[in-house]
PDB file of N, CA and C in Angstrom:
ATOM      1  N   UNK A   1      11.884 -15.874  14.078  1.00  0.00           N
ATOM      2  CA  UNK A   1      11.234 -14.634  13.700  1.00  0.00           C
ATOM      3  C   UNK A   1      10.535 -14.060  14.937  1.00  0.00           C
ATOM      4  N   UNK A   2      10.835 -12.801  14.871  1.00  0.00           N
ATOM      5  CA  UNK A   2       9.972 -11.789  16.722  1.00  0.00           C
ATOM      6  C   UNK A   2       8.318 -11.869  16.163  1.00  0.00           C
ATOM      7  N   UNK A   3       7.935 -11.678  17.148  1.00  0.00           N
ATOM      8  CA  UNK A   3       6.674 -11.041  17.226  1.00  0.00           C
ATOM      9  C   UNK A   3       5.958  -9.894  16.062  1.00  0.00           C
ATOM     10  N   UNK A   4       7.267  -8.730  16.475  1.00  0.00           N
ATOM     11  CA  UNK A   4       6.797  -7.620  14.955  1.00  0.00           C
ATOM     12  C   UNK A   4       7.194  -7.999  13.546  1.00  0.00           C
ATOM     13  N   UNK A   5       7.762  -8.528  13.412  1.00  0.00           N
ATOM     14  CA  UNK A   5       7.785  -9.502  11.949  1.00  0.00           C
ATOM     15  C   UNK A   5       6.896 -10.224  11.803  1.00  0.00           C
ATOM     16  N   UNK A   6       5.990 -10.840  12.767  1.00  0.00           N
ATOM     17  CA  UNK A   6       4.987 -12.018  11.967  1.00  0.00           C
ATOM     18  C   UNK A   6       3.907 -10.841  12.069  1.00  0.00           C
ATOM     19  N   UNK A   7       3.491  -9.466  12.919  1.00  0.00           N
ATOM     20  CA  UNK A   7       2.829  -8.970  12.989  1.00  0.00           C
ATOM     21  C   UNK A   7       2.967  -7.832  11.471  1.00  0.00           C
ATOM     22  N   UNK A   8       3.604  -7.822  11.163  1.00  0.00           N
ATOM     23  CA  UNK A   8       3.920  -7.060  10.121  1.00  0.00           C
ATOM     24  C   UNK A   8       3.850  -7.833   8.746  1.00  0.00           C
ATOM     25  N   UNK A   9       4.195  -9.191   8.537  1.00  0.00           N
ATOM     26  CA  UNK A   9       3.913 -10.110   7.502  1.00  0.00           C
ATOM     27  C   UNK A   9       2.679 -10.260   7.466  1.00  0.00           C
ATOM     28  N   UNK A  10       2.267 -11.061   8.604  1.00  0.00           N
ATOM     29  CA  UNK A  10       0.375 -11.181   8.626  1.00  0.00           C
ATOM     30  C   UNK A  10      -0.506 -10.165   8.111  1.00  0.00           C
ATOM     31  N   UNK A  11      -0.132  -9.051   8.593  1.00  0.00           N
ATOM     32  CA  UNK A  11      -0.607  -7.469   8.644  1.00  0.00           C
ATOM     33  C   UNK A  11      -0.758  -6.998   6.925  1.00  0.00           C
ATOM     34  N   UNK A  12       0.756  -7.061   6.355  1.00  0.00           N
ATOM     35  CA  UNK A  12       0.775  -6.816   5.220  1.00  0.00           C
ATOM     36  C   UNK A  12      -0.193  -8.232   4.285  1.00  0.00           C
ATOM     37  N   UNK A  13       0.131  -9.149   4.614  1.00  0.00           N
ATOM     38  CA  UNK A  13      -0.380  -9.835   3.264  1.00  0.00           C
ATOM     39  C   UNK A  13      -2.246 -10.341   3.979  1.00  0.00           C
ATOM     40  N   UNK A  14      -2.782  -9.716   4.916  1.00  0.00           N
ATOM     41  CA  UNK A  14      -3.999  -8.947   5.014  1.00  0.00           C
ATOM     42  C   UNK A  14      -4.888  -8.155   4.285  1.00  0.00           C
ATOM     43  N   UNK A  15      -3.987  -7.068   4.437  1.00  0.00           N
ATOM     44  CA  UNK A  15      -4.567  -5.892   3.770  1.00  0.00           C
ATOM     45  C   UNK A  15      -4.201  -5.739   2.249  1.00  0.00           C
ATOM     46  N   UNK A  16      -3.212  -6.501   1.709  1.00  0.00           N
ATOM     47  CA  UNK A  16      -2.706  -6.898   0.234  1.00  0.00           C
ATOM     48  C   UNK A  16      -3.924  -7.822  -0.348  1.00  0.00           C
ATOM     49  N   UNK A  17      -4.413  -8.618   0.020  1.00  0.00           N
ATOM     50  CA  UNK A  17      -5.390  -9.393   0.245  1.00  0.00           C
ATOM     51  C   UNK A  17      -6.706  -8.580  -0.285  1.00  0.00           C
ATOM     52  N   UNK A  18      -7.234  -7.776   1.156  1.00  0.00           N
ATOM     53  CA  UNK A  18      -8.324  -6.852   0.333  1.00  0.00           C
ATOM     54  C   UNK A  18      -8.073  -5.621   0.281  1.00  0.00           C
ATOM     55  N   UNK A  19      -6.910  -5.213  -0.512  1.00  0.00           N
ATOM     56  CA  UNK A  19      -6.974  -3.979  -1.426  1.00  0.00           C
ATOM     57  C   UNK A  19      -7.416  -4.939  -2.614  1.00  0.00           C
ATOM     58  N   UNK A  20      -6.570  -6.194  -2.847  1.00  0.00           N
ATOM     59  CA  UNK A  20      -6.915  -6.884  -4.317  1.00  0.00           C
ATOM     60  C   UNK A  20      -8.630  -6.845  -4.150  1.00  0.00           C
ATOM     61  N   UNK A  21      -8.832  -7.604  -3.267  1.00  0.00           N
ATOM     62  CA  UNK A  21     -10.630  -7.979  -3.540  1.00  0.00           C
ATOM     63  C   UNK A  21     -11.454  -6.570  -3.876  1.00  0.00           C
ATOM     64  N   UNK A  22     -10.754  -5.210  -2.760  1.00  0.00           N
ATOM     65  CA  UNK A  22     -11.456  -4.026  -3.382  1.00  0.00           C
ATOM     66  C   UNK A  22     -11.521  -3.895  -4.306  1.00  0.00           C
ATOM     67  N   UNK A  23     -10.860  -4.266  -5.444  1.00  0.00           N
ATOM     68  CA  UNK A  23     -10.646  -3.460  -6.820  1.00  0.00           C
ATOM     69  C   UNK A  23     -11.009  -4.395  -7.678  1.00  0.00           C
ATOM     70  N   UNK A  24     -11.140  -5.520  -7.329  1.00  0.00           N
ATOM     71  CA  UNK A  24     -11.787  -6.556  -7.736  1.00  0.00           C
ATOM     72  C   UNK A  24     -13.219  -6.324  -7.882  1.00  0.00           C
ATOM     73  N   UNK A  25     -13.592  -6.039  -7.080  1.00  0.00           N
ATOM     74  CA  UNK A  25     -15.107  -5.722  -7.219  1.00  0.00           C
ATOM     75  C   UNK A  25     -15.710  -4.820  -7.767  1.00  0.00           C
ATOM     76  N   UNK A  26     -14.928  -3.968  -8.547  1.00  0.00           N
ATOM     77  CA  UNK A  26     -15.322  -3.008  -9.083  1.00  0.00           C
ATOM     78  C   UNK A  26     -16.441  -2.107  -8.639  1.00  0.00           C
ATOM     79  N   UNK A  27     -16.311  -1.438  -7.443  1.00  0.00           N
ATOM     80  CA  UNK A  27     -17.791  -1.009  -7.096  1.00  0.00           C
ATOM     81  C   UNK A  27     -17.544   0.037  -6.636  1.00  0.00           C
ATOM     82  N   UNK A  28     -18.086   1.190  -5.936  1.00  0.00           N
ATOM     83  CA  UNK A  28     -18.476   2.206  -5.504  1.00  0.00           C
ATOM     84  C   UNK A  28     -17.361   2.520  -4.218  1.00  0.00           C
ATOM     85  N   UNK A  29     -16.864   1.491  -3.911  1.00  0.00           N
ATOM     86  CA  UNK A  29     -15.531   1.574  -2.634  1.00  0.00           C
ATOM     87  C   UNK A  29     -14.339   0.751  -3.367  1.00  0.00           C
ATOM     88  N   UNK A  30     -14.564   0.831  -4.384  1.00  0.00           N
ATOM     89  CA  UNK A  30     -13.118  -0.446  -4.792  1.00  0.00           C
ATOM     90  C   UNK A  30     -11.908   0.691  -4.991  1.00  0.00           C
ATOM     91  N   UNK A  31     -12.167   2.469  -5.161  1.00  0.00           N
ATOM     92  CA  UNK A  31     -11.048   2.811  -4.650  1.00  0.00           C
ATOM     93  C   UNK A  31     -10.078   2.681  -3.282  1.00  0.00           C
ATOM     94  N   UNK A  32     -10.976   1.998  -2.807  1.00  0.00           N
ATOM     95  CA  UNK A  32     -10.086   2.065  -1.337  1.00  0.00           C
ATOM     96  C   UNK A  32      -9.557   0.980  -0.997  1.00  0.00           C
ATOM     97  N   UNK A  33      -8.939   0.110  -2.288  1.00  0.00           N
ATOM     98  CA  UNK A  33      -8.614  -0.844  -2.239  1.00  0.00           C
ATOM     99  C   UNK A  33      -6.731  -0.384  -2.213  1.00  0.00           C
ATOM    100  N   UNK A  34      -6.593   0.812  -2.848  1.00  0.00           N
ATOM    101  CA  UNK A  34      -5.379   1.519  -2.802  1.00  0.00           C
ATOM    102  C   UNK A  34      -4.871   1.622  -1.521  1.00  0.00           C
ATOM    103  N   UNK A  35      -5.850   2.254  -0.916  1.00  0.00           N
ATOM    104  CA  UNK A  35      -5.307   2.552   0.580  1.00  0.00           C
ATOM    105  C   UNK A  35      -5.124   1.237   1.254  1.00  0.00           C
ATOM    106  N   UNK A  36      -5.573   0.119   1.242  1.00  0.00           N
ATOM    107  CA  UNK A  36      -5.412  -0.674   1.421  1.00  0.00           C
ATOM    108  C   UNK A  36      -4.051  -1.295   0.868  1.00  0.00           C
ATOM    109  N   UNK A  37      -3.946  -1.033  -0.175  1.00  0.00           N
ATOM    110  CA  UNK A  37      -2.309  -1.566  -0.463  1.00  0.00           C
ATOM    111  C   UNK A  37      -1.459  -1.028  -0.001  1.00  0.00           C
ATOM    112  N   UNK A  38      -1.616   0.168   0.400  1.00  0.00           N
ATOM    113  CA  UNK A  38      -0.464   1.299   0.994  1.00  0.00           C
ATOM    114  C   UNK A  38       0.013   0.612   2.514  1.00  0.00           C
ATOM    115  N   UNK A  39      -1.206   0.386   2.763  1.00  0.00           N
ATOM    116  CA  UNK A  39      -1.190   0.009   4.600  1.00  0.00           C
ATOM    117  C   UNK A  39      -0.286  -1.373   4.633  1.00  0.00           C
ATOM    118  N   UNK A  40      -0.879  -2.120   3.623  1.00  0.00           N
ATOM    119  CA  UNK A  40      -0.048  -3.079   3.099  1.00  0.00           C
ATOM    120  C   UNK A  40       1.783  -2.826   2.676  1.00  0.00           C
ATOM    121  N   UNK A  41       1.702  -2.046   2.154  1.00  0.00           N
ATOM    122  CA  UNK A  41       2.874  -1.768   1.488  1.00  0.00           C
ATOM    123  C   UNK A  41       4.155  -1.441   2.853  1.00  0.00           C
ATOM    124  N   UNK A  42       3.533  -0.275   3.926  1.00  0.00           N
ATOM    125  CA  UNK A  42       4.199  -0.344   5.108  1.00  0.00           C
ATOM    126  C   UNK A  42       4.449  -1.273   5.699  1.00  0.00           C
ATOM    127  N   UNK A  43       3.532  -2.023   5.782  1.00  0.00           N
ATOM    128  CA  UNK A  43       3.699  -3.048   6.732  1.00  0.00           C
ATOM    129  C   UNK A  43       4.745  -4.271   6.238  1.00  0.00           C
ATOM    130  N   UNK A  44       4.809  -4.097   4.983  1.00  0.00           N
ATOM    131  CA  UNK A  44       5.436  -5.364   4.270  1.00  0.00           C
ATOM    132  C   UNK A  44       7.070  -4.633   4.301  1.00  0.00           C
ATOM    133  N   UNK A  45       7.015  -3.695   4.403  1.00  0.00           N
ATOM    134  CA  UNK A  45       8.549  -2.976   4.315  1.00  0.00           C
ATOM    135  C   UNK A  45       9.151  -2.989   6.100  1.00  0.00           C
ATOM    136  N   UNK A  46       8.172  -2.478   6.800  1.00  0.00           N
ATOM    137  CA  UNK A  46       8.519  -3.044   7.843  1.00  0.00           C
ATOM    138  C   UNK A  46       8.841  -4.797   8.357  1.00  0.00           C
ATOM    139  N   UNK A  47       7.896  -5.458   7.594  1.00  0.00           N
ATOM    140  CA  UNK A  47       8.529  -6.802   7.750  1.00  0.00           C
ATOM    141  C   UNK A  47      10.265  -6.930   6.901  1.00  0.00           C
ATOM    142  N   UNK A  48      10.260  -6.301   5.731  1.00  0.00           N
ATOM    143  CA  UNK A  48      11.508  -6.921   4.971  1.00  0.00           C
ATOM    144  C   UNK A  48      12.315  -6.490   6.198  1.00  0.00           C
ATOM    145  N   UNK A  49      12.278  -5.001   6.136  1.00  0.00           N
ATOM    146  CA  UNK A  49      13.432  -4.047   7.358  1.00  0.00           C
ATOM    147  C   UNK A  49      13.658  -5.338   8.136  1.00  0.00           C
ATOM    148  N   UNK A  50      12.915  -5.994   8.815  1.00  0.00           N
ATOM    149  CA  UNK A  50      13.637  -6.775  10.400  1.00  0.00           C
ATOM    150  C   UNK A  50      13.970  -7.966   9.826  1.00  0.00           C
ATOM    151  N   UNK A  51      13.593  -8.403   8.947  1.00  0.00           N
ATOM    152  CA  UNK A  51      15.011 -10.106   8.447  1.00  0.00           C
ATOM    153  C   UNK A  51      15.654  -9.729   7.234  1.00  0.00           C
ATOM    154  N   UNK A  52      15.836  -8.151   7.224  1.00  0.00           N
ATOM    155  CA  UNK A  52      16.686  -7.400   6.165  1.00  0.00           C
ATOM    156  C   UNK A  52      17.041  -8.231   4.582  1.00  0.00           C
ATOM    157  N   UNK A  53      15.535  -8.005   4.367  1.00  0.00           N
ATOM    158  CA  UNK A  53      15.333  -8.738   2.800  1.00  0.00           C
ATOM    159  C   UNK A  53      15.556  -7.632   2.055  1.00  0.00           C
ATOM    160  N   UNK A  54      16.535  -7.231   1.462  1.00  0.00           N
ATOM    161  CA  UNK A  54      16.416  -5.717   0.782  1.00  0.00           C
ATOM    162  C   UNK A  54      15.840  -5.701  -0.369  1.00  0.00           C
ATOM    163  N   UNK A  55      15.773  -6.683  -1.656  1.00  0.00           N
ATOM    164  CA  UNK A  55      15.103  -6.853  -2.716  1.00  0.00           C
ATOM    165  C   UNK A  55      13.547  -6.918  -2.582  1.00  0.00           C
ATOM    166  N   UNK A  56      13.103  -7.079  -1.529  1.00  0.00           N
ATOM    167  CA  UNK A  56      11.694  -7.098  -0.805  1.00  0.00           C
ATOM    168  C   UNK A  56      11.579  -6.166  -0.390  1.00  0.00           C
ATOM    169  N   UNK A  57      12.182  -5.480   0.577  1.00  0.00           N
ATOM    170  CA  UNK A  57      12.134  -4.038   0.699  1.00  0.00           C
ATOM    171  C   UNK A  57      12.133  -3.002  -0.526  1.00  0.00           C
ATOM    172  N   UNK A  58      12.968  -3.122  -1.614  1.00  0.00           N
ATOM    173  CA  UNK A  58      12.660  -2.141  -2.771  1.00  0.00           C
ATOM    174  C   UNK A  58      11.496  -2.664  -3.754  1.00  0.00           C
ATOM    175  N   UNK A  59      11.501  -3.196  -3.645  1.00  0.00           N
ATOM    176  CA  UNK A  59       9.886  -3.896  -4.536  1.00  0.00           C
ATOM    177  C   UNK A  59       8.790  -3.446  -3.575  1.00  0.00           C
ATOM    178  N   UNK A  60       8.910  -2.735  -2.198  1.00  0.00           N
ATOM    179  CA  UNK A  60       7.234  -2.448  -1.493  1.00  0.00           C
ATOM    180  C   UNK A  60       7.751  -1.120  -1.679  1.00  0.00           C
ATOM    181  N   UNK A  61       8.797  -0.646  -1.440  1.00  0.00           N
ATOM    182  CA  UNK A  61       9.519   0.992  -1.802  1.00  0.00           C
ATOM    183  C   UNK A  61       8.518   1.442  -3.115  1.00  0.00           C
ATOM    184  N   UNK A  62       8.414   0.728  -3.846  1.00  0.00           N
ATOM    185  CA  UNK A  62       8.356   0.941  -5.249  1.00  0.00           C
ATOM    186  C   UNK A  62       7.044   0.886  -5.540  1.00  0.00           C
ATOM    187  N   UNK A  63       6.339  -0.132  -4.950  1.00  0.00           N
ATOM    188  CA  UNK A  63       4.734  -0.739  -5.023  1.00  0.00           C
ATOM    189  C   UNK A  63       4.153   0.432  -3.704  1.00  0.00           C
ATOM    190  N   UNK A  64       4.733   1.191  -3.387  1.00  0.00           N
ATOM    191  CA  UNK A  64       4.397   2.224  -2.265  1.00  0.00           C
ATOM    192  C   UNK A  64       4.016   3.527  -3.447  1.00  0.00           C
ATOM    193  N   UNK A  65       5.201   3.477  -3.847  1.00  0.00           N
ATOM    194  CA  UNK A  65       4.376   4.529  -4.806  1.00  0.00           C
ATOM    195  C   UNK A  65       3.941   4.460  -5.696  1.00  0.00           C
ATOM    196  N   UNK A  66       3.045   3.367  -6.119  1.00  0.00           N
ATOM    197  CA  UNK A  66       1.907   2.523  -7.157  1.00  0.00           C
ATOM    198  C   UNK A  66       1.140   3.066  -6.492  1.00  0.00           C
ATOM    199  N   UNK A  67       1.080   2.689  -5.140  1.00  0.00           N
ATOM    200  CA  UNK A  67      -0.146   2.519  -4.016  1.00  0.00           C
ATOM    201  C   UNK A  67      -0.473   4.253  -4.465  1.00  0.00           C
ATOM    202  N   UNK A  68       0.612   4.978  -4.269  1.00  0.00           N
ATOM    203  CA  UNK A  68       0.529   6.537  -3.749  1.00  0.00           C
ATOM    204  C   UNK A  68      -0.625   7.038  -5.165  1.00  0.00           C
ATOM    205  N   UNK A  69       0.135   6.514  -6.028  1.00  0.00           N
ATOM    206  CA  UNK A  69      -0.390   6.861  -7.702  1.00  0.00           C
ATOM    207  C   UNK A  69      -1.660   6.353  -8.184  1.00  0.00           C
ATOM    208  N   UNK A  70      -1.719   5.152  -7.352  1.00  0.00           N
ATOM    209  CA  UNK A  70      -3.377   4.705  -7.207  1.00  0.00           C
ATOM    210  C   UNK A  70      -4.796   5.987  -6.545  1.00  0.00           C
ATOM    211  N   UNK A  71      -3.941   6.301  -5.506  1.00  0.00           N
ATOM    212  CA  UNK A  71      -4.701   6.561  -4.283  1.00  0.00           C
ATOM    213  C   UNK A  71      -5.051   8.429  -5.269  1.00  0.00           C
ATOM    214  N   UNK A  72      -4.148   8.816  -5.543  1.00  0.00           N
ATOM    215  CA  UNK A  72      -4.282   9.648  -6.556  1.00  0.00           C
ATOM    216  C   UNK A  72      -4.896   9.820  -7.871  1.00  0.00           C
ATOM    217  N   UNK A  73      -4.995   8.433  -8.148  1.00  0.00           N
ATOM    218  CA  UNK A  73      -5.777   9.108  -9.928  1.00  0.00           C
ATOM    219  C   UNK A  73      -7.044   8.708  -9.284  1.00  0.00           C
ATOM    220  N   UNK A  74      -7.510   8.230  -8.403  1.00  0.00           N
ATOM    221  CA  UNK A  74      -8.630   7.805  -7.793  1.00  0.00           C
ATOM    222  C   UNK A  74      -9.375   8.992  -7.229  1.00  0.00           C
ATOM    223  N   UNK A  75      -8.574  10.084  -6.704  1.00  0.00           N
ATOM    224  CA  UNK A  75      -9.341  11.576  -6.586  1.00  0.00           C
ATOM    225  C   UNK A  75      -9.390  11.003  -4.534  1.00  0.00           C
ATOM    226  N   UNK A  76      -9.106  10.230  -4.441  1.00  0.00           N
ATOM    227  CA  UNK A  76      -8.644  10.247  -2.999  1.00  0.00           C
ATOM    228  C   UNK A  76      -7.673  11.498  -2.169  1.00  0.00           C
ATOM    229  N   UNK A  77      -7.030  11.619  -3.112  1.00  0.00           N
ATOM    230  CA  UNK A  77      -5.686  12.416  -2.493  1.00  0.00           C
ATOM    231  C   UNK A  77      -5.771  13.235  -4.027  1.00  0.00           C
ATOM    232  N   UNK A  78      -5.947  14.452  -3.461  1.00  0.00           N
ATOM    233  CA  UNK A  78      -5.641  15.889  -4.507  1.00  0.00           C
ATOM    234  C   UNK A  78      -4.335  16.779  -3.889  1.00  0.00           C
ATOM    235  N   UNK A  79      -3.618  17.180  -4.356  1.00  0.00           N
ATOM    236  CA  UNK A  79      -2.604  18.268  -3.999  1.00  0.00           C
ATOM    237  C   UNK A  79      -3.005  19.676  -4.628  1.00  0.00           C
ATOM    238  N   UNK A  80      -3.062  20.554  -3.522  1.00  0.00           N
ATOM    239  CA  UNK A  80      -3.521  21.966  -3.899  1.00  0.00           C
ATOM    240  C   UNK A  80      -2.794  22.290  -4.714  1.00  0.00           C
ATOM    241  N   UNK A  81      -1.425  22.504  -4.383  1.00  0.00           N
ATOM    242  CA  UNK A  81      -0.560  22.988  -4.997  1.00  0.00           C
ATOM    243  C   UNK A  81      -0.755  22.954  -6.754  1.00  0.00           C
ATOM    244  N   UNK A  82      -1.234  21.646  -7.236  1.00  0.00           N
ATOM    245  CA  UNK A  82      -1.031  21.553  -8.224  1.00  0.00           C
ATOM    246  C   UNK A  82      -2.158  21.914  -9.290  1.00  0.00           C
ATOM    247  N   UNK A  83      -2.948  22.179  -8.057  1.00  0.00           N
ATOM    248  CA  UNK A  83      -4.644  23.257  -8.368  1.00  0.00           C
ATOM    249  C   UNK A  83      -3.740  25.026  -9.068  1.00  0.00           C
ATOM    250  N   UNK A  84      -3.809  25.172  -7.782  1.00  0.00           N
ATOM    251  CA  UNK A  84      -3.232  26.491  -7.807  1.00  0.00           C
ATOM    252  C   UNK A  84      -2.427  27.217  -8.723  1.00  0.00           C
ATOM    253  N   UNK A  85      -1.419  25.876  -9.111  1.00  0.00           N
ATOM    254  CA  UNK A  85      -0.518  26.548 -10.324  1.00  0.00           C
ATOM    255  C   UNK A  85      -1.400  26.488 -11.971  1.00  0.00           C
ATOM    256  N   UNK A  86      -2.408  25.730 -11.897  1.00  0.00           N
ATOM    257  CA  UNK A  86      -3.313  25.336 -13.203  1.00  0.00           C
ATOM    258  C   UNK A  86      -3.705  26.715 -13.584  1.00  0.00           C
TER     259      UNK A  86
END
């Protein structure tokens, strides 16, 4: 395994790590336990990409846009657009 694969495994199951504990804690920052999975979520797709795990790769594909849908009902991320048309 290279270098950016263990940096990208480590990396991801890091920040997978404490997005869980964020939200775990239920507190006043435990939304940003999302963003934390997201960062996670790249990084873990970049690990599948280089020892081309593809079933690992579509399971962070997928948990990417959990992350996205998290980071969203959380009021983190608003889209105008969808102001505008209301």
């Amino acid at each position: 395994m290279n270098t950016y694969s263990q940096v990208c495994e480590w990396s991801g199951a890091i920040f997978g790590m404490l997005g869980a504990f964020l939200l775990a804690t239920n507190t006043r920052i435990s939304r940003f336990g999302w963003v934390a999975f997201l960062v996670a979520n790249f990084a873990m797709i970049g690990f599948a990409w280089s020892i081309s795990a593809t079933a690992l790769l579509l399971q962070q594909v997928v948990f990417t846009a959990t992350s996205v849908l998290g980071i969203y009902r959380t009021g983190l991320l608003r889209f105008q657009f969808l102001k505008e048309s209301a």
